[in-house]
PDB file of N, CA and C in Angstrom:
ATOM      1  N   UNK A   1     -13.001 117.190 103.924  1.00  0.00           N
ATOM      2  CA  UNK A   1     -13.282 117.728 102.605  1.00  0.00           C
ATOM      3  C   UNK A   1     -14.646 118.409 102.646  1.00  0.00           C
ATOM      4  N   UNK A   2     -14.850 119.480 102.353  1.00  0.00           N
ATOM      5  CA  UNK A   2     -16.065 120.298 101.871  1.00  0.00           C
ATOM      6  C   UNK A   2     -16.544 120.011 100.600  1.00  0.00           C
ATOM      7  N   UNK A   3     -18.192 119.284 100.556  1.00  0.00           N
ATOM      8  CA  UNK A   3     -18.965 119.326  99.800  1.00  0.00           C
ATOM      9  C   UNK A   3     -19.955 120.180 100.097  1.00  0.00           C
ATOM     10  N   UNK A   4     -20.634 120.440  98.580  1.00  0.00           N
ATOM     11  CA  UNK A   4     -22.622 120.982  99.069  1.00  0.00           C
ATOM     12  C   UNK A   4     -21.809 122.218  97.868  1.00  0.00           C
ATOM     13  N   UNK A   5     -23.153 123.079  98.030  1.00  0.00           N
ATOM     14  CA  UNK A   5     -22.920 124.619  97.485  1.00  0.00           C
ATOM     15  C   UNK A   5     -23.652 125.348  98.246  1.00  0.00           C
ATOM     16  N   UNK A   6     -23.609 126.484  97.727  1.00  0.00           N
ATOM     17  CA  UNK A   6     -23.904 127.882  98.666  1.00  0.00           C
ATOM     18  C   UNK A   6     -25.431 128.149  97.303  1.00  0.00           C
ATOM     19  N   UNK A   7     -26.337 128.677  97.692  1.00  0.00           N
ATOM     20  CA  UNK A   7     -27.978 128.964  96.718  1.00  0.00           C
ATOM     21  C   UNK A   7     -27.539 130.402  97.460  1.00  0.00           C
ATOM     22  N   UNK A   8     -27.595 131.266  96.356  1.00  0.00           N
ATOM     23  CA  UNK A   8     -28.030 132.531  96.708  1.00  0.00           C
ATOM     24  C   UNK A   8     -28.631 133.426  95.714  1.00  0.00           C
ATOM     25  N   UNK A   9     -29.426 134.484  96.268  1.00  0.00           N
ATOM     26  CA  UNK A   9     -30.323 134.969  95.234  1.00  0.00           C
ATOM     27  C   UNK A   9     -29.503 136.681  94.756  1.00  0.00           C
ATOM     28  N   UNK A  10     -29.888 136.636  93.125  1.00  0.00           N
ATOM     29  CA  UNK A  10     -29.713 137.846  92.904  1.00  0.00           C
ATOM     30  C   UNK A  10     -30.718 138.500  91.867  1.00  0.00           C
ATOM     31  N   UNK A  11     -30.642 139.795  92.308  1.00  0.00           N
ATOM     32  CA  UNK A  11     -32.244 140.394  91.432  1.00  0.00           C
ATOM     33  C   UNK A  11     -33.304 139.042  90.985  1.00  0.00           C
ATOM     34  N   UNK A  12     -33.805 138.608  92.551  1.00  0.00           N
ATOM     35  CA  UNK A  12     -35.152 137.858  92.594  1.00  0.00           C
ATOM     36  C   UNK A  12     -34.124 136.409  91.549  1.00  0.00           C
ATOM     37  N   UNK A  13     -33.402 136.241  91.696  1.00  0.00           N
ATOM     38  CA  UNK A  13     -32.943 134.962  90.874  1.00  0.00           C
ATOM     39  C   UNK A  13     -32.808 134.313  91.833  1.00  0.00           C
ATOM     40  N   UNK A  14     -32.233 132.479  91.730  1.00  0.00           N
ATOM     41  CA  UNK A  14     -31.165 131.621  92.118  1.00  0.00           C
ATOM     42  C   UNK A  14     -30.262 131.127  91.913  1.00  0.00           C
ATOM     43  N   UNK A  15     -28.918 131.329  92.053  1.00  0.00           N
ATOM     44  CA  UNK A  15     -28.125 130.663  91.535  1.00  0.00           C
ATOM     45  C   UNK A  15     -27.210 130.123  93.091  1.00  0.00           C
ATOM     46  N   UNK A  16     -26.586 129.445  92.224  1.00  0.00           N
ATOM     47  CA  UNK A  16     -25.566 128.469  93.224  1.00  0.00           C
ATOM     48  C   UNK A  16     -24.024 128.764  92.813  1.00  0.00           C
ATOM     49  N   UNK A  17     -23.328 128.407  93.863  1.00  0.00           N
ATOM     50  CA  UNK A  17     -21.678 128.596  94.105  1.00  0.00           C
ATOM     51  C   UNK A  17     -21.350 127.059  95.053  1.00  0.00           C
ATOM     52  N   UNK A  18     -20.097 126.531  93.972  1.00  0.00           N
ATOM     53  CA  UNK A  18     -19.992 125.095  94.584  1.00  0.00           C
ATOM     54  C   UNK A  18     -18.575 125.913  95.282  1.00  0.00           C
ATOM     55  N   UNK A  19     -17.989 124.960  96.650  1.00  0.00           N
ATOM     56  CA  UNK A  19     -16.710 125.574  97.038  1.00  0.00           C
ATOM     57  C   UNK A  19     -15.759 124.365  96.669  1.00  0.00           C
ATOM     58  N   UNK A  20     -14.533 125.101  96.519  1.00  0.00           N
ATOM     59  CA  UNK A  20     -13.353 124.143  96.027  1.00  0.00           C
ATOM     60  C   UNK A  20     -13.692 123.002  96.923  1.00  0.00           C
ATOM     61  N   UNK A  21     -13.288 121.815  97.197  1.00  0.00           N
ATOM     62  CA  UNK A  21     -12.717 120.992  97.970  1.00  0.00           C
ATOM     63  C   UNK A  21     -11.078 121.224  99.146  1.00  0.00           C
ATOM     64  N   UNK A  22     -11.577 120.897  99.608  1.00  0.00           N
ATOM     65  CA  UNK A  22     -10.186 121.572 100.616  1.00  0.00           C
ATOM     66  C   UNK A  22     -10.274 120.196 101.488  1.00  0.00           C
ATOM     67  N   UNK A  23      -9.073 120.149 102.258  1.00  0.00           N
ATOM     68  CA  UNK A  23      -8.849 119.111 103.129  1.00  0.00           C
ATOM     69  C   UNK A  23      -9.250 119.536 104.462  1.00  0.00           C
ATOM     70  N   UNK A  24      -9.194 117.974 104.898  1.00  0.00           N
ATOM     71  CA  UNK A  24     -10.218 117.651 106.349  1.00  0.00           C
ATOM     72  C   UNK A  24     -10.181 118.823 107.060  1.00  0.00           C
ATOM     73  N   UNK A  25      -8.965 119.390 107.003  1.00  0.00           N
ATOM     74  CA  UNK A  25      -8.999 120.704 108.446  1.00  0.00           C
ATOM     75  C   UNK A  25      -9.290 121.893 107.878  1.00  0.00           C
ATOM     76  N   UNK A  26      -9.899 122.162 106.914  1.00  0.00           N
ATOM     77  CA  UNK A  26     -10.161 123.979 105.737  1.00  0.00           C
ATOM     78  C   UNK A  26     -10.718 124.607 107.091  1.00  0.00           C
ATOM     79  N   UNK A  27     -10.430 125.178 107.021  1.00  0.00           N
ATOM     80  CA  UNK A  27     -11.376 126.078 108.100  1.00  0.00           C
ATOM     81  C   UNK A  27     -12.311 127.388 107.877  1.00  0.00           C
ATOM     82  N   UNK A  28     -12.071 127.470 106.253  1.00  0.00           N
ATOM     83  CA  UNK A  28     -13.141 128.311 105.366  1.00  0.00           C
ATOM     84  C   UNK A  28     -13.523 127.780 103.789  1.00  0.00           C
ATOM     85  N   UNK A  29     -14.565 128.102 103.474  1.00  0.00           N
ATOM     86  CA  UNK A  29     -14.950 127.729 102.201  1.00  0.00           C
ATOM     87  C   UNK A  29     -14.406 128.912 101.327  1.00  0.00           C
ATOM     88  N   UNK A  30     -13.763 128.116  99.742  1.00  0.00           N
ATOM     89  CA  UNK A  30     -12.983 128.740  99.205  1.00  0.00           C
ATOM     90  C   UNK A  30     -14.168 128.635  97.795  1.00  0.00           C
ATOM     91  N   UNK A  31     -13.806 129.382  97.482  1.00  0.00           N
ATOM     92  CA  UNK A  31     -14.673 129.576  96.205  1.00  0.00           C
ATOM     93  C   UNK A  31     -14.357 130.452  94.801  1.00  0.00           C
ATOM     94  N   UNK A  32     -14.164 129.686  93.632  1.00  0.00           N
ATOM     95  CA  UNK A  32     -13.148 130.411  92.502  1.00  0.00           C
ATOM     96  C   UNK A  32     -14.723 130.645  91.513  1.00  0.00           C
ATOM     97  N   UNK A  33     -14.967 131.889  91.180  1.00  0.00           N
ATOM     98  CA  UNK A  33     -16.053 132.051  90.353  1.00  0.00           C
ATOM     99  C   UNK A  33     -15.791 132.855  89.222  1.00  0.00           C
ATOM    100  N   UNK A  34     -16.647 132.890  88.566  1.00  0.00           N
ATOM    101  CA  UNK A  34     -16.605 134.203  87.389  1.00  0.00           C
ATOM    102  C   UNK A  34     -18.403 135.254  87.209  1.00  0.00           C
ATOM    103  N   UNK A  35     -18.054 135.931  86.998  1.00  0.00           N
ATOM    104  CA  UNK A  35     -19.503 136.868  86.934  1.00  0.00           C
ATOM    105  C   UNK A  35     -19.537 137.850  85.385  1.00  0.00           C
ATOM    106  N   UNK A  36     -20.368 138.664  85.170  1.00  0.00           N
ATOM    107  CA  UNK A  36     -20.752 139.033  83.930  1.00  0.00           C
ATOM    108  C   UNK A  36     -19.573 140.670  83.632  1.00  0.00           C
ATOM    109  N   UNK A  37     -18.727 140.326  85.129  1.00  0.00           N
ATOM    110  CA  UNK A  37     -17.503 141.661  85.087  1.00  0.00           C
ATOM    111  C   UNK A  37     -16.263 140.701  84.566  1.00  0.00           C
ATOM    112  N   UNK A  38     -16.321 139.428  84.447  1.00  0.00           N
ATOM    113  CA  UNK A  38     -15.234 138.753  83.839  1.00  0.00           C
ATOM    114  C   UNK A  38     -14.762 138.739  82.489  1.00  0.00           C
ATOM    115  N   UNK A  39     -13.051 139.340  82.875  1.00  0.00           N
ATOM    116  CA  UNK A  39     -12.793 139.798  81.604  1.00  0.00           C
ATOM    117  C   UNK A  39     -13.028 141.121  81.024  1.00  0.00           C
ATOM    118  N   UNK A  40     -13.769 141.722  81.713  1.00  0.00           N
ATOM    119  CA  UNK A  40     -13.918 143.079  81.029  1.00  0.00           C
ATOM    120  C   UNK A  40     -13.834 144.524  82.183  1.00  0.00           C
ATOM    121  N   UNK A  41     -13.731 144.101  83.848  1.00  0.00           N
ATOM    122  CA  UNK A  41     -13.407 144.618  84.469  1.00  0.00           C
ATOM    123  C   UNK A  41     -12.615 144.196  85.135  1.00  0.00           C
ATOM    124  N   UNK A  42     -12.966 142.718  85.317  1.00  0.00           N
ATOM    125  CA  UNK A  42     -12.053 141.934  86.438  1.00  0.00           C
ATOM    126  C   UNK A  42     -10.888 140.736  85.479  1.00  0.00           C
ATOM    127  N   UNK A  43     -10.397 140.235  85.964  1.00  0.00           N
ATOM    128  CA  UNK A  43      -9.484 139.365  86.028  1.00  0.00           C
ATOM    129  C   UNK A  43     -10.019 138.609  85.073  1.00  0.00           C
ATOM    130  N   UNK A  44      -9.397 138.439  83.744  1.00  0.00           N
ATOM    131  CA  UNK A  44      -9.938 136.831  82.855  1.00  0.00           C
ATOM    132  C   UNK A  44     -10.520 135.512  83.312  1.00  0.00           C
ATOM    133  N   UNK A  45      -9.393 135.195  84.125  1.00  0.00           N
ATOM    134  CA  UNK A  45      -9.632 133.883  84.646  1.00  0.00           C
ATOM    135  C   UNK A  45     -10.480 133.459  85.775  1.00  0.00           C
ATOM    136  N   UNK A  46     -11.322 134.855  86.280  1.00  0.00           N
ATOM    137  CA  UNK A  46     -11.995 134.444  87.513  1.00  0.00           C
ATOM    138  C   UNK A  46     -11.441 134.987  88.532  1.00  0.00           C
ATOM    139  N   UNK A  47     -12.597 135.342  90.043  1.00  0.00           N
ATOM    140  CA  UNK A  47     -11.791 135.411  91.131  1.00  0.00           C
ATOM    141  C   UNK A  47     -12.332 134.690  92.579  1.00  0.00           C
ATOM    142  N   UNK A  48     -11.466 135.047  93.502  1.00  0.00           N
ATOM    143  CA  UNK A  48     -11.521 134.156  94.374  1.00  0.00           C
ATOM    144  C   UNK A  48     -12.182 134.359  95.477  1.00  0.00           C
ATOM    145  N   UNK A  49     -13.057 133.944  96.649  1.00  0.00           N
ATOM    146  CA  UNK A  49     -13.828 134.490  97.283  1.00  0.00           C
ATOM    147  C   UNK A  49     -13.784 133.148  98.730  1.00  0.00           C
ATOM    148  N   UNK A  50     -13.234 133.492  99.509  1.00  0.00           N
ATOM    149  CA  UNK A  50     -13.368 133.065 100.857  1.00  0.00           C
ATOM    150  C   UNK A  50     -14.440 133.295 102.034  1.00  0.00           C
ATOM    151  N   UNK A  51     -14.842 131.944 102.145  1.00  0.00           N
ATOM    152  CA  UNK A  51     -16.191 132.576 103.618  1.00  0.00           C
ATOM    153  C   UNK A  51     -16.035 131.528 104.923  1.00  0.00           C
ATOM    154  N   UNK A  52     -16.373 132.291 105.802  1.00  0.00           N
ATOM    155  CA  UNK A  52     -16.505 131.229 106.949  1.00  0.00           C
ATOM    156  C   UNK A  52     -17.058 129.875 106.518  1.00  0.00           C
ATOM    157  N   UNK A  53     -16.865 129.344 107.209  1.00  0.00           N
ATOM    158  CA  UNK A  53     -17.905 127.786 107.059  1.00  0.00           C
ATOM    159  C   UNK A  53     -19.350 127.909 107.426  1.00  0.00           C
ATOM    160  N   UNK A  54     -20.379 127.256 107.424  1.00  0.00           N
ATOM    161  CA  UNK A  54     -21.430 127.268 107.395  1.00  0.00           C
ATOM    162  C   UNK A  54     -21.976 127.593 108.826  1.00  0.00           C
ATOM    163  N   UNK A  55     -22.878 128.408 109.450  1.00  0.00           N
ATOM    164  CA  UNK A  55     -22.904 128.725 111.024  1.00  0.00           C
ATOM    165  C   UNK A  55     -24.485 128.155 110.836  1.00  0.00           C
ATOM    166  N   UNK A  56     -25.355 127.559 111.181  1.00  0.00           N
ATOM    167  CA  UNK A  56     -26.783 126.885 111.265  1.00  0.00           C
ATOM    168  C   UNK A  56     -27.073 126.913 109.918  1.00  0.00           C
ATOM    169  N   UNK A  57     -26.248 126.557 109.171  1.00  0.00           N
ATOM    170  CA  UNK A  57     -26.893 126.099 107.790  1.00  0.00           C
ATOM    171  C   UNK A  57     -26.855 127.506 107.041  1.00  0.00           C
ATOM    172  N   UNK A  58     -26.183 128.616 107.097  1.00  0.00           N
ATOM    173  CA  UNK A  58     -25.778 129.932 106.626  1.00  0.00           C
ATOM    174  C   UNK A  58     -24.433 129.647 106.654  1.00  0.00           C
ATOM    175  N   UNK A  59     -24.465 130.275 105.207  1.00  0.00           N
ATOM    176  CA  UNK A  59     -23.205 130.989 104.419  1.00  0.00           C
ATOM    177  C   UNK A  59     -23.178 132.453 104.345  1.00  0.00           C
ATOM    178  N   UNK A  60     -22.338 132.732 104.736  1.00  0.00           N
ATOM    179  CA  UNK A  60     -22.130 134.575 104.526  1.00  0.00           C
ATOM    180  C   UNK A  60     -21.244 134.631 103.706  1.00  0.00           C
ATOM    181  N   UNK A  61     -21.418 135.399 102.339  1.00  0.00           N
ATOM    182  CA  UNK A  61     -20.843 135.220 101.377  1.00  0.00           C
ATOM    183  C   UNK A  61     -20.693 137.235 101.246  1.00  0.00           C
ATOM    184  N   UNK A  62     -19.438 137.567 101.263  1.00  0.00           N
ATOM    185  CA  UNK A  62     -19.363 139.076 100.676  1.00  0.00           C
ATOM    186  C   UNK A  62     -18.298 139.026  99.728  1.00  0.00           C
ATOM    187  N   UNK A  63     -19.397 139.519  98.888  1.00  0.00           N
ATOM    188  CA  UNK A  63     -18.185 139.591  97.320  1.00  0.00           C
ATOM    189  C   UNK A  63     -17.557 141.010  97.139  1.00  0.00           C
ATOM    190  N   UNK A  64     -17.825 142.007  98.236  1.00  0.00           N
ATOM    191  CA  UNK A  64     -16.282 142.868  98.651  1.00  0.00           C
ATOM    192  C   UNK A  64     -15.190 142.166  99.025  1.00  0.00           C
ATOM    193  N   UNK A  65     -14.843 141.020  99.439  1.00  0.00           N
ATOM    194  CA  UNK A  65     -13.720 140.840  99.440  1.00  0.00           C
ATOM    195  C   UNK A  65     -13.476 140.087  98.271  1.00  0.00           C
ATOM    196  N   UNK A  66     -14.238 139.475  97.294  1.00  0.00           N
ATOM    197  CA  UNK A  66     -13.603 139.076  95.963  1.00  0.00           C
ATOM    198  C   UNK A  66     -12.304 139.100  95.499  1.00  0.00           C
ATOM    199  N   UNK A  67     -11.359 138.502  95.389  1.00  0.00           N
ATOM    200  CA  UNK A  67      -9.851 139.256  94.947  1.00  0.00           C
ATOM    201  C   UNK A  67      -9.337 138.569  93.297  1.00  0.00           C
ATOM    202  N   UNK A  68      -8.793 139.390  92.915  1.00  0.00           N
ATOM    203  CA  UNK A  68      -7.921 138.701  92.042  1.00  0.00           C
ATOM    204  C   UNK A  68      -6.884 137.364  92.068  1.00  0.00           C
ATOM    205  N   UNK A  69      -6.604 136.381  91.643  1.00  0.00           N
ATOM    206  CA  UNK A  69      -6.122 135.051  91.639  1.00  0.00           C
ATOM    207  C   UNK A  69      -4.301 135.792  92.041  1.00  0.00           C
ATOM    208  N   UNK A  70      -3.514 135.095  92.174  1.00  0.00           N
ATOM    209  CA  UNK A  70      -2.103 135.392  91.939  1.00  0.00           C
ATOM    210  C   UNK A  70      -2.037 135.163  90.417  1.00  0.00           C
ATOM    211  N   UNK A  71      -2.152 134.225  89.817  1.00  0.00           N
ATOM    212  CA  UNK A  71      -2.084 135.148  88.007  1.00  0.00           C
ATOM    213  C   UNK A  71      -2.424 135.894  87.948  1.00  0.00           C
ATOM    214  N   UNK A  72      -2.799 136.962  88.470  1.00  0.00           N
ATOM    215  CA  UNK A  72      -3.586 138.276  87.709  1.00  0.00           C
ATOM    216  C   UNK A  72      -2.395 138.886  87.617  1.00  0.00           C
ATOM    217  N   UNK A  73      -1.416 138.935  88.736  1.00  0.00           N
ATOM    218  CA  UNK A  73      -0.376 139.526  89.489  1.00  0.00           C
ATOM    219  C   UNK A  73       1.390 139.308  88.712  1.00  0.00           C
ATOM    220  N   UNK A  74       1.204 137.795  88.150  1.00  0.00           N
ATOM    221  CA  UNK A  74       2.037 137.367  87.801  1.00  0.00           C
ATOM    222  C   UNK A  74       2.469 136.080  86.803  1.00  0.00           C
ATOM    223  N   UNK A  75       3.428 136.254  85.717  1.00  0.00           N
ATOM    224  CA  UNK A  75       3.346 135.182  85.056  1.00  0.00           C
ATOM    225  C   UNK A  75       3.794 134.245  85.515  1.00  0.00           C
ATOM    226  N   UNK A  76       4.314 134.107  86.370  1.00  0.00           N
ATOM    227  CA  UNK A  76       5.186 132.717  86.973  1.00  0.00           C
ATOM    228  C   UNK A  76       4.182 132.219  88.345  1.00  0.00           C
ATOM    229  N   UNK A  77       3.015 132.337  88.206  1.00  0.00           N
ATOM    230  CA  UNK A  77       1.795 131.528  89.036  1.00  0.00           C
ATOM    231  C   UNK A  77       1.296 131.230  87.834  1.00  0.00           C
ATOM    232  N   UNK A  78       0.525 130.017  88.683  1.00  0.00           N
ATOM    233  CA  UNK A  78      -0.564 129.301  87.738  1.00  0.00           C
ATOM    234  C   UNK A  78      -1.933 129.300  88.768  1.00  0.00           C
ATOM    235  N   UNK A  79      -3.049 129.265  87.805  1.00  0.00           N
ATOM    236  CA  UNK A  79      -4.502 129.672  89.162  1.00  0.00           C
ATOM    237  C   UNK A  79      -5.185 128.769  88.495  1.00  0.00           C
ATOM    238  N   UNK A  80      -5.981 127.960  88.976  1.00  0.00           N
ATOM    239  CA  UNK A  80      -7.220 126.779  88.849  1.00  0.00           C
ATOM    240  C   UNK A  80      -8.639 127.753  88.140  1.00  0.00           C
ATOM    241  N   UNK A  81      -8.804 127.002  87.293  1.00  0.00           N
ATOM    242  CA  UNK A  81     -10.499 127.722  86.152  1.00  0.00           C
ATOM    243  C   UNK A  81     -11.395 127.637  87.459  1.00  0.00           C
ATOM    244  N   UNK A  82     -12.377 128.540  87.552  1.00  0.00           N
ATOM    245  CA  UNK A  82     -13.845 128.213  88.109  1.00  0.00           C
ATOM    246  C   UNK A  82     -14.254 126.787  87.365  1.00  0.00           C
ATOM    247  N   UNK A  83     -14.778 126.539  88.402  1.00  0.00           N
ATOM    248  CA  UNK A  83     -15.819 125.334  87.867  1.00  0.00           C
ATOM    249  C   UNK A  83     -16.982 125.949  86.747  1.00  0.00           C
ATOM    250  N   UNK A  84     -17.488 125.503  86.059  1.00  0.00           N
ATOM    251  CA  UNK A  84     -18.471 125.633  85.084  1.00  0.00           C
ATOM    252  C   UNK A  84     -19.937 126.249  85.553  1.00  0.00           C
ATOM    253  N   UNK A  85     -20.403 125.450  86.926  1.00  0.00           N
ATOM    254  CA  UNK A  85     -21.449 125.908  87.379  1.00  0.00           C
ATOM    255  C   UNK A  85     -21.010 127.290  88.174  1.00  0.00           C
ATOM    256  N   UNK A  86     -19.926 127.648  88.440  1.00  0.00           N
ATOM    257  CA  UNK A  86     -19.478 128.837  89.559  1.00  0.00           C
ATOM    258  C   UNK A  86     -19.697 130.175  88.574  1.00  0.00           C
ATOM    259  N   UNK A  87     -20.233 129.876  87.178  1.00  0.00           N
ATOM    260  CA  UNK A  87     -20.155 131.224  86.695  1.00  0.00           C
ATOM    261  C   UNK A  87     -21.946 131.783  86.787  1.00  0.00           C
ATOM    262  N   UNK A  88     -21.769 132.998  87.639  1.00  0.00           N
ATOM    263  CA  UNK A  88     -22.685 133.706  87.608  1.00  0.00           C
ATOM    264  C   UNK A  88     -23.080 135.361  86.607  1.00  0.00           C
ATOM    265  N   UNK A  89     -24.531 134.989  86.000  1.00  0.00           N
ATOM    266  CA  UNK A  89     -24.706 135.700  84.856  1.00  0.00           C
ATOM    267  C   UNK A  89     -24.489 137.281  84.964  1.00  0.00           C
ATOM    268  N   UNK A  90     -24.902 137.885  85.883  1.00  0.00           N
ATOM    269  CA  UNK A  90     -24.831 139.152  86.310  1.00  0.00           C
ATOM    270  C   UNK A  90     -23.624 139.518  86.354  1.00  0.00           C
ATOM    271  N   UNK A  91     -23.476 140.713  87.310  1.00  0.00           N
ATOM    272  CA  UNK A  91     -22.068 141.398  86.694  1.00  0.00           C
ATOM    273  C   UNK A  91     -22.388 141.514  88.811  1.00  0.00           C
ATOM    274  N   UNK A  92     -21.053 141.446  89.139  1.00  0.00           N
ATOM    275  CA  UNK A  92     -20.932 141.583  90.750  1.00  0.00           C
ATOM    276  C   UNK A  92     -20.179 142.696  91.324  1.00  0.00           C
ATOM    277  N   UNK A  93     -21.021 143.763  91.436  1.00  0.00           N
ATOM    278  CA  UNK A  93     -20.298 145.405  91.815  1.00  0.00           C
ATOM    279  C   UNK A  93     -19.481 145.480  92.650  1.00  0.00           C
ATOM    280  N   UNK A  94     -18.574 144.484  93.156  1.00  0.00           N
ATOM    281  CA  UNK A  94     -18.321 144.982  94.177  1.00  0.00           C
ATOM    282  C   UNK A  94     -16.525 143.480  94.021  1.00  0.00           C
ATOM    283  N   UNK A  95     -15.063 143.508  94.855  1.00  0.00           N
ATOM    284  CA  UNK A  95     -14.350 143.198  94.805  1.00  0.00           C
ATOM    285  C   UNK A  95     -13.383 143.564  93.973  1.00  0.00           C
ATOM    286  N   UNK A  96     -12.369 143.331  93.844  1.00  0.00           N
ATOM    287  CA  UNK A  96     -11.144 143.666  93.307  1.00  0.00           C
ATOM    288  C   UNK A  96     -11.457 143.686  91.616  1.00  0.00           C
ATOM    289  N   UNK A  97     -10.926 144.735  91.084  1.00  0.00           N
ATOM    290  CA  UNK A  97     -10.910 144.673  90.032  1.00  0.00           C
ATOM    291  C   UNK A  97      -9.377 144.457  89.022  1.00  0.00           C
ATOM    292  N   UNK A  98      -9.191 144.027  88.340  1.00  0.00           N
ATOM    293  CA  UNK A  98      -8.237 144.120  87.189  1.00  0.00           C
ATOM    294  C   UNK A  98      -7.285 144.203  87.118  1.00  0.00           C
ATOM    295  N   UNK A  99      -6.218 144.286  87.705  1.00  0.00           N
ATOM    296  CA  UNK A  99      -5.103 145.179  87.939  1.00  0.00           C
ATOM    297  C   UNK A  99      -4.302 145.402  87.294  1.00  0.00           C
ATOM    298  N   UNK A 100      -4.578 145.267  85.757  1.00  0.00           N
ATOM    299  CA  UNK A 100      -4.149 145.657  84.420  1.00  0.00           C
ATOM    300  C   UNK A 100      -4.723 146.530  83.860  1.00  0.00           C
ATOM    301  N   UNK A 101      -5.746 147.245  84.436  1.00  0.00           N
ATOM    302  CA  UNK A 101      -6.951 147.780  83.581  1.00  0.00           C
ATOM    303  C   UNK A 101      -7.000 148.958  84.309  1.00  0.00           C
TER     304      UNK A 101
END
């Protein structure tokens, strides 16, 4: 199981990203967030963001690959909320946008 979070900075800030929990063998950290494009460019419910595991105590986190949940896609999925702390205030230029919009 993956605990901890990811601290990363934006415009001179800090914020943090906790990753889902995944079982003993995950072999990447999964991470369901929301940002200040939620809902109004991107996906209501949040999106999803996959990274390697930790290499000397680094996370490489690129939110170009950001994607939309499978609800975005469809009514007959169901997708898990971000956690509460996973929402970051800014708006994140970059990943999948909307695909209703």
């Amino acid at each position: 199981m993956v605990n901890g979070k990811v601290v990363l900075a934006l415009d001179g800030r800090e914020f943090t990203l906790h990753p889902v929990p995944g079982g003993s063998d995950a072999k990447d950290l999964f991470f369901i967030f929301r940002d200040g494009k939620t809902g109004s460019a991107t996906y209501p419910g949040g999106r999803f963001l996959y990274a390697a595991m930790p290499r000397n105590g680094v996370v490489e986190l690129d939110f170009n690959r950001a994607g939309s949940p499978p609800c975005a896609f469809t009514a007959f999925a169901t997708c898990p909320l971000p956690p509460k702390e996973n929402a970051l205030p800014d708006r994140i230029e970059a990943g999948e946008l909307d695909p209703h919009r």
